[in-house]
C-alpha atoms as a PDB file:
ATOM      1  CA  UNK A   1       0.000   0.000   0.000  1.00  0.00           C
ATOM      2  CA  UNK A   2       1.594   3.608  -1.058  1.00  0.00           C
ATOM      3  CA  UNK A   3       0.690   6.198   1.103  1.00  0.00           C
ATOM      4  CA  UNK A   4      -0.627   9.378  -0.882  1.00  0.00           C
ATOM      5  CA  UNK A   5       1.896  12.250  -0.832  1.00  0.00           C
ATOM      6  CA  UNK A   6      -0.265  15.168   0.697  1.00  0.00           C
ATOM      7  CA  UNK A   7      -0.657  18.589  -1.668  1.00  0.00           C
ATOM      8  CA  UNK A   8       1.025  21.760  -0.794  1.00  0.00           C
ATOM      9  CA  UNK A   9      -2.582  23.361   0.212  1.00  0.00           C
ATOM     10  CA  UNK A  10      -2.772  20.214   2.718  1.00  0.00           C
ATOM     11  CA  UNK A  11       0.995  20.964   3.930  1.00  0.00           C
ATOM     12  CA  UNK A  12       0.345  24.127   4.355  1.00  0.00           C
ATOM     13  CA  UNK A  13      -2.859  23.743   6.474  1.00  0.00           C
ATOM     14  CA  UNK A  14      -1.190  21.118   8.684  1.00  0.00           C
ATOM     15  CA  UNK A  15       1.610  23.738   9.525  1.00  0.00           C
ATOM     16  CA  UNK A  16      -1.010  26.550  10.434  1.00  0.00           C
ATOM     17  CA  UNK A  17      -2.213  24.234  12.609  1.00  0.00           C
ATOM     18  CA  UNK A  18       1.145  23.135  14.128  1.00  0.00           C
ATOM     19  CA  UNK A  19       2.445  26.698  14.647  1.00  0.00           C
ATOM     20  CA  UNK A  20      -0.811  27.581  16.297  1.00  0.00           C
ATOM     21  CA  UNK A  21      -0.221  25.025  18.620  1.00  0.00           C
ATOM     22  CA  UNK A  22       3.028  25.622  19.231  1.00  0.00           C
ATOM     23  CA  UNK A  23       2.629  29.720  19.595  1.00  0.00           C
ATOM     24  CA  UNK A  24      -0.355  28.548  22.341  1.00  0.00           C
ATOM     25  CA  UNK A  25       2.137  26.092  24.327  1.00  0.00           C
ATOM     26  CA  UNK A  26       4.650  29.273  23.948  1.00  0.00           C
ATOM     27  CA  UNK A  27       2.999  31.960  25.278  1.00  0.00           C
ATOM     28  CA  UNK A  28       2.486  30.062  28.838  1.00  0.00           C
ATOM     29  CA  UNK A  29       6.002  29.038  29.013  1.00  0.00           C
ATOM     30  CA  UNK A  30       8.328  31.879  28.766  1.00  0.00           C
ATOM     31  CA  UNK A  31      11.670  32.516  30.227  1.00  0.00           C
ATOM     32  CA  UNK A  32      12.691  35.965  31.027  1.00  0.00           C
ATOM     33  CA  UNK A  33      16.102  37.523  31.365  1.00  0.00           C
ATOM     34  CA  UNK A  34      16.408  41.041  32.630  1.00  0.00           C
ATOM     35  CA  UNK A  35      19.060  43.043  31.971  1.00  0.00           C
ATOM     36  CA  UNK A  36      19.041  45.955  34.965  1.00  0.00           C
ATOM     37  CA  UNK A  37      20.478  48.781  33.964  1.00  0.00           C
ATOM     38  CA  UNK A  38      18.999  50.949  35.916  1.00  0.00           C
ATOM     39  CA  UNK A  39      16.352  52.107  38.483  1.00  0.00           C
ATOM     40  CA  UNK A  40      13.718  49.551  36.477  1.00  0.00           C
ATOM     41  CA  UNK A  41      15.100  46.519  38.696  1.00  0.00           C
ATOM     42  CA  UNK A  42      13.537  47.779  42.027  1.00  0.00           C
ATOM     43  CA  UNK A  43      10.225  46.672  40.344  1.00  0.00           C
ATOM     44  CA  UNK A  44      11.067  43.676  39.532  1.00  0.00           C
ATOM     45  CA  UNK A  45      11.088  41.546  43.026  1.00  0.00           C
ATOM     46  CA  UNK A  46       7.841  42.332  43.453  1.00  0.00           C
ATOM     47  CA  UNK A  47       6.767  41.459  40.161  1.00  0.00           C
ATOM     48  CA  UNK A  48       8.459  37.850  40.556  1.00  0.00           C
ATOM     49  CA  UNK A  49       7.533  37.100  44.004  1.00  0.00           C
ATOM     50  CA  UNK A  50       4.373  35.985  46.002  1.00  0.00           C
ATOM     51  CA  UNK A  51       2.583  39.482  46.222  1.00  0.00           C
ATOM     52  CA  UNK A  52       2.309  39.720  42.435  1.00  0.00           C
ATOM     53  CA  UNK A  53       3.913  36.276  41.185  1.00  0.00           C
ATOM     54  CA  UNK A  54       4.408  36.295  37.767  1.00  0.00           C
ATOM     55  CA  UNK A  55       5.499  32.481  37.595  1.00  0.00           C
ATOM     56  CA  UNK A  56       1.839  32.071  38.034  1.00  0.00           C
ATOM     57  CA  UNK A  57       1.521  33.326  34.110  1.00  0.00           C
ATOM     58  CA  UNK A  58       4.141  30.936  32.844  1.00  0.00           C
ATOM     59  CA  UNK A  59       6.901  33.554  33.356  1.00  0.00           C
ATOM     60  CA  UNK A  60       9.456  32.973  35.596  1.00  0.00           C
ATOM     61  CA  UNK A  61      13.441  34.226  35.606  1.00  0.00           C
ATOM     62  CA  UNK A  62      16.240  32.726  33.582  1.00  0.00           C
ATOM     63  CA  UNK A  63      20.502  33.388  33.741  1.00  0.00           C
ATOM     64  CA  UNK A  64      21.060  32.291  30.885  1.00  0.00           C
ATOM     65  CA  UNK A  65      20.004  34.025  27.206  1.00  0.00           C
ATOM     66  CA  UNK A  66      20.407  30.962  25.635  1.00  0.00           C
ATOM     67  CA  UNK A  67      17.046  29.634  27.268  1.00  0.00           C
ATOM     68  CA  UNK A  68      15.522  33.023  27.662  1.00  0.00           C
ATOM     69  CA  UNK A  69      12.374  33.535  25.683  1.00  0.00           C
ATOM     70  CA  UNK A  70      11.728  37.335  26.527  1.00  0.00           C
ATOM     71  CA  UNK A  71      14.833  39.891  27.234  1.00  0.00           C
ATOM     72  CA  UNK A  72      13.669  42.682  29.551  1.00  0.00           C
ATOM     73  CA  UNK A  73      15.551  46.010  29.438  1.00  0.00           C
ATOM     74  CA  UNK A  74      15.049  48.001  32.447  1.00  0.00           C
ATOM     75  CA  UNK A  75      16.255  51.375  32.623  1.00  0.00           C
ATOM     76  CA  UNK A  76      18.595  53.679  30.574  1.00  0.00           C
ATOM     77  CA  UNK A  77      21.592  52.480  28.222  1.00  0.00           C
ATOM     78  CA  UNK A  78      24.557  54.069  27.451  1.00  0.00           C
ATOM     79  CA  UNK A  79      26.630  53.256  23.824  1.00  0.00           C
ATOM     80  CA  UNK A  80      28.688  50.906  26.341  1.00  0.00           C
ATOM     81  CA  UNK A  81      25.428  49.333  27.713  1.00  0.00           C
ATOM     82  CA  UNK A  82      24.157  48.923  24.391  1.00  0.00           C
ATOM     83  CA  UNK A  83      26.709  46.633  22.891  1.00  0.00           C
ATOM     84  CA  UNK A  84      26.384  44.223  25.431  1.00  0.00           C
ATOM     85  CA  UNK A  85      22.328  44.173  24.781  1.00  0.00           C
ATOM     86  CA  UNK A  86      22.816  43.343  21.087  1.00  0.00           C
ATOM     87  CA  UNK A  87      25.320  40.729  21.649  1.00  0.00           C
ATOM     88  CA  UNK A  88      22.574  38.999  24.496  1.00  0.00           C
ATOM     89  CA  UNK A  89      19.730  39.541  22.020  1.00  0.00           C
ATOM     90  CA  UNK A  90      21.662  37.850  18.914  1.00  0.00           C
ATOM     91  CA  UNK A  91      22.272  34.941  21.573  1.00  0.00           C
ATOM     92  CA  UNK A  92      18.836  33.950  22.602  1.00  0.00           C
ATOM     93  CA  UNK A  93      17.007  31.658  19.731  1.00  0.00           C
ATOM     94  CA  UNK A  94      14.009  32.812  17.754  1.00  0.00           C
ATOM     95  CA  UNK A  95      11.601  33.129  18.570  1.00  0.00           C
ATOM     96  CA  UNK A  96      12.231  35.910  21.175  1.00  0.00           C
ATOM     97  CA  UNK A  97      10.709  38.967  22.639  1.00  0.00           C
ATOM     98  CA  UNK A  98      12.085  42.192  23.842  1.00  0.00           C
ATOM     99  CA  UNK A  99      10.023  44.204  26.513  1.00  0.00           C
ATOM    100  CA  UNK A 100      11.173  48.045  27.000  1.00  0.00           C
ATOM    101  CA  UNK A 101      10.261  49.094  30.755  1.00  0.00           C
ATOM    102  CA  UNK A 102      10.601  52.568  31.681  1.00  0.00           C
ATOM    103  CA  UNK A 103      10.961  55.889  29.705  1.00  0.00           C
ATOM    104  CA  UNK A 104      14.386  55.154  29.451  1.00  0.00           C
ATOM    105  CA  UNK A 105      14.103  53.233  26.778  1.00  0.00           C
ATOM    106  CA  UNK A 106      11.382  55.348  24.646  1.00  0.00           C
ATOM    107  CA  UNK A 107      12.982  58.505  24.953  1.00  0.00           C
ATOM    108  CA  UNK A 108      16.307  58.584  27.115  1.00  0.00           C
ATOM    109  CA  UNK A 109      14.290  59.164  29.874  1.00  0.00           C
ATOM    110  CA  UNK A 110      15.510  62.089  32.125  1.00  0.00           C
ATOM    111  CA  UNK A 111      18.949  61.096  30.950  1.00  0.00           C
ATOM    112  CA  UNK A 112      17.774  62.302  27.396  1.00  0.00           C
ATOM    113  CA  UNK A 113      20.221  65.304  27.252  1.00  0.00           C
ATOM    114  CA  UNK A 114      23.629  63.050  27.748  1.00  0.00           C
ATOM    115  CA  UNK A 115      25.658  62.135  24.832  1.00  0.00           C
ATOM    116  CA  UNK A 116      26.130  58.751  26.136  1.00  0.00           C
ATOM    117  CA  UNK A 117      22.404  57.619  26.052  1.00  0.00           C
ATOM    118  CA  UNK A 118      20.537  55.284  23.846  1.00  0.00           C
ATOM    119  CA  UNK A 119      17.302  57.655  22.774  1.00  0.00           C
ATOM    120  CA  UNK A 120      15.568  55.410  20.457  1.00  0.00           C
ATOM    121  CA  UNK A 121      16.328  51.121  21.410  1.00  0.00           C
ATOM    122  CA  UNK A 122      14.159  50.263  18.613  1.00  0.00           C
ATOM    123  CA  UNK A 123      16.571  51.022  16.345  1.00  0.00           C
ATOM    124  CA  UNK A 124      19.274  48.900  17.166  1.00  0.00           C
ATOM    125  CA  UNK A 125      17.038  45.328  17.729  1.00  0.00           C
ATOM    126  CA  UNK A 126      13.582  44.931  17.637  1.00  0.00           C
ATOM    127  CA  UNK A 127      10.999  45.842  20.532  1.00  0.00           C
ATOM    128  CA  UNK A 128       7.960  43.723  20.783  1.00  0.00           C
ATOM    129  CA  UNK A 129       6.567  46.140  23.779  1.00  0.00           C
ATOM    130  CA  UNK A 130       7.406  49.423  25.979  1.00  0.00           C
ATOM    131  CA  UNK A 131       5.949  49.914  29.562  1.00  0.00           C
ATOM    132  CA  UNK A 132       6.070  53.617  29.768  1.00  0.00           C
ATOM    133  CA  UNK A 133       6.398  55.081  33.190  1.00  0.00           C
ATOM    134  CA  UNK A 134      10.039  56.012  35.780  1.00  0.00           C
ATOM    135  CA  UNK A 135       9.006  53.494  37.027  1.00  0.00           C
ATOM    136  CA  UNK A 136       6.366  51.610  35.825  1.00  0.00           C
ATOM    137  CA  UNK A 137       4.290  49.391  38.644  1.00  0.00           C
ATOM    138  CA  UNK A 138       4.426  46.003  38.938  1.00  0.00           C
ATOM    139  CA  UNK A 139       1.244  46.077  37.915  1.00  0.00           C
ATOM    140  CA  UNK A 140       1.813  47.816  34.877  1.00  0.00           C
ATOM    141  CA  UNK A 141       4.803  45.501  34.152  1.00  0.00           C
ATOM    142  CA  UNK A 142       2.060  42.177  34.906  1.00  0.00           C
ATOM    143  CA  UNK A 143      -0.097  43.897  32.346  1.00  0.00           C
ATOM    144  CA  UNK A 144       2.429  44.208  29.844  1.00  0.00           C
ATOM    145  CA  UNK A 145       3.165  40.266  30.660  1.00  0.00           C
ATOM    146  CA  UNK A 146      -0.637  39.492  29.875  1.00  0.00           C
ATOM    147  CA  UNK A 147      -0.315  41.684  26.639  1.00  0.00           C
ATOM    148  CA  UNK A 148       2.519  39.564  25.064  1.00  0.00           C
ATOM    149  CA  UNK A 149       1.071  36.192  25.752  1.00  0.00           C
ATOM    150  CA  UNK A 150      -1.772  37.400  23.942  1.00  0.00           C
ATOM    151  CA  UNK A 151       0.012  38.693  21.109  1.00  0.00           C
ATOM    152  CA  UNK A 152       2.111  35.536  21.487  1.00  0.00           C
ATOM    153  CA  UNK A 153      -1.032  33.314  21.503  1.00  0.00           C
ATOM    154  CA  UNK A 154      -2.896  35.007  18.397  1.00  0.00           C
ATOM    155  CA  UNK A 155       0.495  34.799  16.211  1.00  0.00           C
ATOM    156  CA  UNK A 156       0.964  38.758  16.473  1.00  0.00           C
ATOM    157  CA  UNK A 157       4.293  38.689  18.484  1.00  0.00           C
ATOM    158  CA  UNK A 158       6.555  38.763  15.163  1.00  0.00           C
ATOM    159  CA  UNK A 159       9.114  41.794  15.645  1.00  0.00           C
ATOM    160  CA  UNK A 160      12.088  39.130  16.197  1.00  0.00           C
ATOM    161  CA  UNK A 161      11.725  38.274  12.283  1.00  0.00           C
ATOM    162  CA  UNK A 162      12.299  41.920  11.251  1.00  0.00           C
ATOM    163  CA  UNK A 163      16.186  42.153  12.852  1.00  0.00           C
ATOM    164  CA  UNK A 164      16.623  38.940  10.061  1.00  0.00           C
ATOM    165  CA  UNK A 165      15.111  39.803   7.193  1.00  0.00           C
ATOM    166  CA  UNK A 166      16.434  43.694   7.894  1.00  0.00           C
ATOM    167  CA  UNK A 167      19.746  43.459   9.353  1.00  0.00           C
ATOM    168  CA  UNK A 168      21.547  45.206   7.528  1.00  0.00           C
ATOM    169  CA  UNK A 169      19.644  48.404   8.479  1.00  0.00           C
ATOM    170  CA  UNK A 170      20.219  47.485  12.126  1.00  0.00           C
ATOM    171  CA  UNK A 171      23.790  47.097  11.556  1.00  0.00           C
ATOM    172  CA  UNK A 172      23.973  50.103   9.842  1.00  0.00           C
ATOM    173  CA  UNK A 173      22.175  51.873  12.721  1.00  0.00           C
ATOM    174  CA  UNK A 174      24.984  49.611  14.906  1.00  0.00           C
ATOM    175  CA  UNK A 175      27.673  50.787  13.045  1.00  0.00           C
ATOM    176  CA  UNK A 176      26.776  54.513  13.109  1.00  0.00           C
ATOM    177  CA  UNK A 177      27.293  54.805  16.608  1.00  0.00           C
ATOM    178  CA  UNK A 178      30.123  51.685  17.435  1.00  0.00           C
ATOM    179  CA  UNK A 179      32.062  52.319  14.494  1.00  0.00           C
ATOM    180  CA  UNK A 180      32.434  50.416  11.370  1.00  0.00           C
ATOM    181  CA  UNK A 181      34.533  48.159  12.656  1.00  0.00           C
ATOM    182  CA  UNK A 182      31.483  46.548  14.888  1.00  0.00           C
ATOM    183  CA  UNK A 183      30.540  42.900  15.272  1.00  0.00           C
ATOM    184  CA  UNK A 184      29.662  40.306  16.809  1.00  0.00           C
ATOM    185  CA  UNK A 185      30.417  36.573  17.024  1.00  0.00           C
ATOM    186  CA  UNK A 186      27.483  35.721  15.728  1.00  0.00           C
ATOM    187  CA  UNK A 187      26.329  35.061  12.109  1.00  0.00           C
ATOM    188  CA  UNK A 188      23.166  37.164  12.319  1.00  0.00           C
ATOM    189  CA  UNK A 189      23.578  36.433   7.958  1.00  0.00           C
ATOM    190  CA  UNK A 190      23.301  32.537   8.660  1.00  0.00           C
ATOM    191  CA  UNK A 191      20.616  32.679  11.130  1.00  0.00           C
ATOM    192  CA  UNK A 192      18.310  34.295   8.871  1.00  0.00           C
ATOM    193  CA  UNK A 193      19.179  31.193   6.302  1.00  0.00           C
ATOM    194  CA  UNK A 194      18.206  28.713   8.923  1.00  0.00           C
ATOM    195  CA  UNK A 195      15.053  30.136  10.234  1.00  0.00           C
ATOM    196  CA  UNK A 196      14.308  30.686   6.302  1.00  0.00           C
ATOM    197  CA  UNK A 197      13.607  34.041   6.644  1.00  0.00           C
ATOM    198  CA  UNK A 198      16.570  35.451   4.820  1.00  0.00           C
ATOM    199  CA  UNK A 199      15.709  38.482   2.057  1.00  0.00           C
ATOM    200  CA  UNK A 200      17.342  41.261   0.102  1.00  0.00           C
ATOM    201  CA  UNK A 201      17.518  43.736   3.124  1.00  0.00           C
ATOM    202  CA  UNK A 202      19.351  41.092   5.225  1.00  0.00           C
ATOM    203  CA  UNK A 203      22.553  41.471   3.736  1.00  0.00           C
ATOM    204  CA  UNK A 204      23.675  45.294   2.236  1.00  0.00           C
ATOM    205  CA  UNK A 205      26.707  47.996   2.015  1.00  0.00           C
ATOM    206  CA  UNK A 206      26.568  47.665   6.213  1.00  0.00           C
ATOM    207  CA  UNK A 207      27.127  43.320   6.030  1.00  0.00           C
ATOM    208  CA  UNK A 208      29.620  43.573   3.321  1.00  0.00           C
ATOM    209  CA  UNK A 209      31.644  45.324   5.959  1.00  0.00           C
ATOM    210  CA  UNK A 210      31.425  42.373   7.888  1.00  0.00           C
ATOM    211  CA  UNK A 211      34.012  40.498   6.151  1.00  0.00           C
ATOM    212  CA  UNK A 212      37.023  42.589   6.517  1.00  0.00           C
ATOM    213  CA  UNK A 213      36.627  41.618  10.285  1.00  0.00           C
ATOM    214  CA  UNK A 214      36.415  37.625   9.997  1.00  0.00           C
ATOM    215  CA  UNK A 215      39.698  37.222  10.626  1.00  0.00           C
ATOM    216  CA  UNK A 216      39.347  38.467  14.175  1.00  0.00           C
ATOM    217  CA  UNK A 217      37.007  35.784  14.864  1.00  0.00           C
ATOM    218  CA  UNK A 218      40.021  33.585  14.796  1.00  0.00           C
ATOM    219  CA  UNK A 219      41.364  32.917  17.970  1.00  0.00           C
ATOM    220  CA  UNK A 220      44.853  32.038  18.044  1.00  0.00           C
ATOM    221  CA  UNK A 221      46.172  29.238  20.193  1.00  0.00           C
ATOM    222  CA  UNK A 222      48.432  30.102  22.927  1.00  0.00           C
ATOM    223  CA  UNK A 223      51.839  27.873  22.875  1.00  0.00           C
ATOM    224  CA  UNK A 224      53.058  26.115  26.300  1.00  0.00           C
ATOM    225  CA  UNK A 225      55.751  28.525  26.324  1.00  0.00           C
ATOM    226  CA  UNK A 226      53.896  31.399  26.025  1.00  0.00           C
ATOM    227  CA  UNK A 227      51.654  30.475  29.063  1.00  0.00           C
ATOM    228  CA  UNK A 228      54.982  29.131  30.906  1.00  0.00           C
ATOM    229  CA  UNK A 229      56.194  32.834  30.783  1.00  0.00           C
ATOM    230  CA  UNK A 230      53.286  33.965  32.631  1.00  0.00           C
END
């Protein structure tokens, strides 16, 4: 007995169906990592613990951005700051969510008039959500938590694809105020491939830059003598 191969229409159905599934089982099972920066993390016990207990959502803390689902910015960045929140971001796996919390990450917050300040986050990774307020409530921020699961849950929680199939406009945006020179160890260019969702803006003038720098991904091996000398 052959078994009938099914049509793309019935492919495509079944996968509808799995990633609906699969965005449901998501959306009440997400990892958080938050990256204090600032005044934002006073909120945040609070928000985890029994008085408000987020874990009770499906949300709980994680140290690690490899198993994060959702990376929570909370407070004001600086150009230093900033470089180490793109290099977590391009380390957690897709899909993942970034939550601004505070007006620090809108607008500068009332740190808007230093040089050293991030104004505008969105333009350097994605942002799925901003809690406006210095500080917002735990309330607020448990609101914000309902408001992604949702958007999870329906499908709608899609900004993560945008850094892929635009990166080189973020990089651009990256390179404007790190230098040409930026990068990262991670190849941004052959994610997109494997998550199929590379295009004609993922790659540009800003990724051809890229590979005058590969050879400082190379890390040279330290002889016995060298670390004898030590």
């Amino acid at each position: 007995m052959v078994c009938r191969t099914p049509d793309p229409e019935e492919r495509s159905l079944l996968r509808k169906v799995i990633d609906r599934i699969a965005d449901r089982c998501r959306a009440r099972s997400l990892f958080i990592l938050h990256y204090c920066t600032g005044c934002g993390a006073i909120e945040l016990p609070p928000t985890i613990t029994s008085r408000f207990d987020s874990e009770r959502l499906g949300i709980q803390p994680m140290v690690s951005p490899r198993q994060a689902d959702i990376l929570l910015i909370t407070g004001y960045l600086s150009v230093k700051t900033l470089k180490r929140v793109i290099l977590t971001y391009e380390q957690m796996a897709g899909p993942k969510y970034v939550i601004g919390m505070g007006s620090c990450t809108i607008n500068g917050g009332m740190y808007w008039h230093s040089y050293a300040t991030i104004k505008r986050l969105q333009e350097y990774i994605p942002v799925d959500m901003y809690i406006a307020g210095c500080m917002p409530r735990p309330e607020a921020i448990q609101q914000s938590f309902l408001q992604l699961i949702d958007n999870i849950d329906k499908g709608k929680a899609n900004a993560w694809l945008d850094y892929y199939g635009h990166y080189d406009e973020y990089l651009g945006n990256q390179q404007a105020l790190f230098g040409q020179n930026w990068h990262t160890p991670t190849d941004v260019i052959a994610e997109a491939q494997h998550y199929q969702l590379f295009s004609d803006n993922t790659i540009g003038k800003h990724t051809a830059l890229l590979a005058q720098f590969a050879s400082e991904y190379v890390t040279q091996p330290i002889s016995l003598a060298t670390r004898g000398s030590h």
